[in-house]
Protein backbone atom coordinates (compact mmCIF):
# COMPACT_ATOMS: atom_id res chain seq x y z
CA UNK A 1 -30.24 -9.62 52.73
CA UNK A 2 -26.62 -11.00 53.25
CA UNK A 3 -28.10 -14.25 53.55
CA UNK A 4 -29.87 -14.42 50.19
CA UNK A 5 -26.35 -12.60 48.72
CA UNK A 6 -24.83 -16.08 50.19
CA UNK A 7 -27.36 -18.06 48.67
CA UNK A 8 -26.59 -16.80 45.28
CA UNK A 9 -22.78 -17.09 45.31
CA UNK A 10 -23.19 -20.39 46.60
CA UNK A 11 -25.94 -21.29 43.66
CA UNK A 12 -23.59 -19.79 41.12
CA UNK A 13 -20.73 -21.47 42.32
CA UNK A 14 -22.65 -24.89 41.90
CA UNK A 15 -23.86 -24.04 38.45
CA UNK A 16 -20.56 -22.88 37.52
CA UNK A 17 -19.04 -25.49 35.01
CA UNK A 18 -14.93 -26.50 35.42
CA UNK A 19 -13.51 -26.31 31.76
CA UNK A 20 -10.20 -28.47 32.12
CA UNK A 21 -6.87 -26.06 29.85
CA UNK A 22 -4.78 -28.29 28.50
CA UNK A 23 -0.63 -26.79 27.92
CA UNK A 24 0.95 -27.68 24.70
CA UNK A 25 4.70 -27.33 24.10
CA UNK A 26 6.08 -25.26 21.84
CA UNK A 27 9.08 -26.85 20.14
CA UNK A 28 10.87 -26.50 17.28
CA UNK A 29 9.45 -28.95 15.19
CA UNK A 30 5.98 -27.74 16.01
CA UNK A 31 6.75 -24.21 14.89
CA UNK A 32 8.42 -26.12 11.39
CA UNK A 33 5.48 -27.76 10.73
CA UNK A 34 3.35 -24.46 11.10
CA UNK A 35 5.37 -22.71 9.09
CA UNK A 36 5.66 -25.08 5.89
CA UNK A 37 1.88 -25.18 6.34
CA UNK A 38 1.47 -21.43 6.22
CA UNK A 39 3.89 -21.05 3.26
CA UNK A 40 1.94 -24.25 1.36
CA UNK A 41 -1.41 -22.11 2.02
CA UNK A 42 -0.05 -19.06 0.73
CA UNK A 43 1.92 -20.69 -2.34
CA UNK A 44 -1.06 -22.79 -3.11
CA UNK A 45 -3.31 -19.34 -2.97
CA UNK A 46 -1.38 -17.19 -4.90
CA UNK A 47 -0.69 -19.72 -7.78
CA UNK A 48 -4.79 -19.74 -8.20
CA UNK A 49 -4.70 -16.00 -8.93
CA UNK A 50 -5.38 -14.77 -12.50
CA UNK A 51 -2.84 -11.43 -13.15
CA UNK A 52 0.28 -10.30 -11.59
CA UNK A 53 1.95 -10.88 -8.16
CA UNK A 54 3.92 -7.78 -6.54
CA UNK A 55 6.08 -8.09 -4.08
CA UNK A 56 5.85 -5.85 -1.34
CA UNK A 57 8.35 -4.84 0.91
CA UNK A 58 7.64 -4.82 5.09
CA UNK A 59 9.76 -1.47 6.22
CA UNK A 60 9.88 -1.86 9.93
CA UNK A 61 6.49 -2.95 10.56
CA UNK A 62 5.25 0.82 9.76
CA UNK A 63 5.13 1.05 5.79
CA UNK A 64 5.13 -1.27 2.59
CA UNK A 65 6.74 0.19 -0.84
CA UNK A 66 6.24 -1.52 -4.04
CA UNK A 67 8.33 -0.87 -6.96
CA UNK A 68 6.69 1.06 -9.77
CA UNK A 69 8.02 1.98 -13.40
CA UNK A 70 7.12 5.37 -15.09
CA UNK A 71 8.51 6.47 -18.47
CA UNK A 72 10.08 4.99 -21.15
CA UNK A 73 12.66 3.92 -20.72
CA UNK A 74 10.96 2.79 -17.31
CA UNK A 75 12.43 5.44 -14.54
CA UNK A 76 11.97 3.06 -10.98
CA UNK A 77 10.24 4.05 -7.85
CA UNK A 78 9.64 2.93 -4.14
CA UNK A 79 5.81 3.93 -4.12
CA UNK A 80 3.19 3.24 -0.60
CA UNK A 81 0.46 1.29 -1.94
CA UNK A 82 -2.54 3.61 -0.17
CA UNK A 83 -5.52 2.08 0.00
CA UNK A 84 -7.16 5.39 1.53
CA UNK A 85 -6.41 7.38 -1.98
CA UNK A 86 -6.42 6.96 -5.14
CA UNK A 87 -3.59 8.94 -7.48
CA UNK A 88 -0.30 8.07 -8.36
CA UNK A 89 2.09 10.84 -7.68
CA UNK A 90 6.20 10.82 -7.67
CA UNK A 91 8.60 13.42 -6.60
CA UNK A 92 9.46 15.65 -9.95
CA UNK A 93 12.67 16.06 -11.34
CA UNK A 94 11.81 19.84 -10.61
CA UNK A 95 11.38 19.51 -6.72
CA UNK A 96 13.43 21.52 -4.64
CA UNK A 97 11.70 20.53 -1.13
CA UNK A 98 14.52 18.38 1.03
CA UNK A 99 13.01 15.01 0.36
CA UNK A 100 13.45 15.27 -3.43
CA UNK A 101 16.88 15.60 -2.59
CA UNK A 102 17.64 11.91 -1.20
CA UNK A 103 14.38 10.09 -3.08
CA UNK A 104 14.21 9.07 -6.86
CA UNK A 105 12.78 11.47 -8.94
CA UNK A 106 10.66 11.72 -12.04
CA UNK A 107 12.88 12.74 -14.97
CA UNK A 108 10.36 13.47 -17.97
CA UNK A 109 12.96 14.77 -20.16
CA UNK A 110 14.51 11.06 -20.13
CA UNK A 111 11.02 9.48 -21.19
CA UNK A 112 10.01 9.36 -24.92
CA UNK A 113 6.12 8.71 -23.82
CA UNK A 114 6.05 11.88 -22.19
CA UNK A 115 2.94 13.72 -22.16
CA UNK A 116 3.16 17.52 -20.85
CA UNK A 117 -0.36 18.68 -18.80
CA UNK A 118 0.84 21.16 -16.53
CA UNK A 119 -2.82 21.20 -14.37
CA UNK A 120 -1.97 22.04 -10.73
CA UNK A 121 -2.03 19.00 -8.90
CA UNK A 122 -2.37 19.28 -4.98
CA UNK A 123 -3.10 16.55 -2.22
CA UNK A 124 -3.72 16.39 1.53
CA UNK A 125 -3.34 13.76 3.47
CA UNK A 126 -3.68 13.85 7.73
CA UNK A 127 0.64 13.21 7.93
CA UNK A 128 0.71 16.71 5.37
CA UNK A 129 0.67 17.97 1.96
CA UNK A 130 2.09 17.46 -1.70
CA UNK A 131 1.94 20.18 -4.48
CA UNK A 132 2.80 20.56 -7.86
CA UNK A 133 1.76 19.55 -11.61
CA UNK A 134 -0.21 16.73 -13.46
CA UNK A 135 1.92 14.67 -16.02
CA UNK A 136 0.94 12.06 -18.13
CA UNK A 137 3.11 8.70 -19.16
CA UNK A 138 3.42 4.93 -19.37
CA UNK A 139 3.00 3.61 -16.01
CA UNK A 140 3.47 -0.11 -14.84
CA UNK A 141 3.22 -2.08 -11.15
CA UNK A 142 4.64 -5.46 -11.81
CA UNK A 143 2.95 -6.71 -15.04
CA UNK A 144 0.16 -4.79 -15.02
CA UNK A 145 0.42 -1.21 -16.90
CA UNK A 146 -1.53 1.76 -17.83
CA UNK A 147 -0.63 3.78 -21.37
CA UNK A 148 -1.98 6.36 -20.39
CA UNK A 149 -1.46 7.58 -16.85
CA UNK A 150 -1.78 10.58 -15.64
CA UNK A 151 -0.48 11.32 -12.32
CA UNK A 152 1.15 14.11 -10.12
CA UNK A 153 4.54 15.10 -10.23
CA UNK A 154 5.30 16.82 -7.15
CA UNK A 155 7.32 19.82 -6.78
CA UNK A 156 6.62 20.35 -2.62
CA UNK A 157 5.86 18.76 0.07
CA UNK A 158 4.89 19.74 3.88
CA UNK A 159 4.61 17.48 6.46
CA UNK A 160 7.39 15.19 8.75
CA UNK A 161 6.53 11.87 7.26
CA UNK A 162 7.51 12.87 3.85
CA UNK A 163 11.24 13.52 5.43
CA UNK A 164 11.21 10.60 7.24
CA UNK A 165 10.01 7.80 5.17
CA UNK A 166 12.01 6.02 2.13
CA UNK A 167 9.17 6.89 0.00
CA UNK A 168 9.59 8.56 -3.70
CA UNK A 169 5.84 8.50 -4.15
CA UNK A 170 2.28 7.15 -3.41
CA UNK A 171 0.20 4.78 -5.52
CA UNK A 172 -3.35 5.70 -4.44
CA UNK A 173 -5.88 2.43 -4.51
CA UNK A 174 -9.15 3.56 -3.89
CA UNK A 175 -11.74 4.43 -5.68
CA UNK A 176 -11.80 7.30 -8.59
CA UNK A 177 -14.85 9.16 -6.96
CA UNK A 178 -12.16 10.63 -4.63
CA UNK A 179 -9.49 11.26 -6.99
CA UNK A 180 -7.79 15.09 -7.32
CA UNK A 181 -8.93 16.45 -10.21
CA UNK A 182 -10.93 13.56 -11.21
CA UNK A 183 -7.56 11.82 -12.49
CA UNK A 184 -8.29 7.87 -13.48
CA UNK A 185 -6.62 5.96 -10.41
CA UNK A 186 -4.08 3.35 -12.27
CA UNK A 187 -6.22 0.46 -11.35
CA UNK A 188 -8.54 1.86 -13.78
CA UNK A 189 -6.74 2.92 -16.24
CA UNK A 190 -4.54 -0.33 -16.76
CA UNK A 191 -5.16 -3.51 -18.72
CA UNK A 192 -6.96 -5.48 -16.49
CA UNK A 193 -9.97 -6.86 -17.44
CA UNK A 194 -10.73 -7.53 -13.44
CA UNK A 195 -9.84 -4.67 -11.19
CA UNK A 196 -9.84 -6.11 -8.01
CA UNK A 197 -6.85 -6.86 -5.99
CA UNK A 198 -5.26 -8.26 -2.65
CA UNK A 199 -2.89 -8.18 -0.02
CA UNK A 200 -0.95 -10.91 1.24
CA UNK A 201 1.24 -10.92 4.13
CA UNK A 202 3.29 -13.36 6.06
């Protein structure tokens, strides 16, 4: 038995094949090059895109916020675009949970497109909760905008993250057929003619 064992390890070892590595340096000028080629690739893709180009911003590696205008005149807010939901809600003017206190808030007395709803609004996610009413105004992510969006203004919120992150809302992504209350997710309800959308990241 141990001599056939042998037999094998010595007819592997002679079918084996050597694959030579070869070391490349990384200097300076390599990494220069790389990185005018990735910018040219991502320049050159963006520029073929039909619509509007958002900026994101990377918050330590853990979140992106875009900026998003509701109201008129537009009221600004640092909103997660969340790809795993699919309504816009922003802490209300109204909110008397801790994180309202230190995040922008939706002021609807101060917007003249202001539509009242009032239906309770009420969302779970697996970091916690938000409660609190549906509203209904202009809404806009870069150039793209919806007339008529209606989305959550939240009046209280359970869960850590909410305390934690820099957050003053979410902009939900997904699709409608999981949206509270059946609300039109902004994506639908804007002006695009082509719904779809991206992410680019360095």
């Amino acid at each position: 038995m141990q001599k056939l064992v042998l037999l094998a390890l010595v007819c592997g070892a002679a079918l084996a094949e050597k694959i030579p590595l070869f070391k490349k340096p990384l200097t300076k000028k390599t990494l220069e090059t790389q990185r005018a080629a990735y910018e040219s690739l991502g320049t050159n893709f963006l520029s073929s895109l039909e619509g509007s180009e958002v900026p994101l911003k990377d918050y330590m590696n853990t979140q992106y916020f875009a900026m998003a205008q509701v109201g008129t005149p537009p009221q600004t807010f640092t909103v997660v675009p969340d790809t795993g939901s699919s309504n816009l809600w922003l802490y209300s003017h109204k909110c008397y949970s801790i994180p309202c206190w230190y995040h922008s808030t939706f002021d609807s007395s101060k917007s003249s497109t202001y539509e009242k709803n009032g239906a309770a609004f009420d969302i779970s996610y697996g970091s916690g909760s938000v409660k609190g009413f549906v509203s209904k105004d202009v809404a806009a992510l870069g150039n793209v905008t919806s007339k008529d969006m209606q989305f959550g203004e939240v009046t209280s919120v359970s869960g850590v993250s909410f305390y934690a992150s820099k957050m003053s809302g979410i902009l939900g992504l997904a699709y409608g057929s999981i949206s509270v209350n059946h609300l039109p997710t902004f994506v639908d309800s804007s002006d695009l003619s082509d719904k779809s959308f991206a992410f680019y990241l360095h």
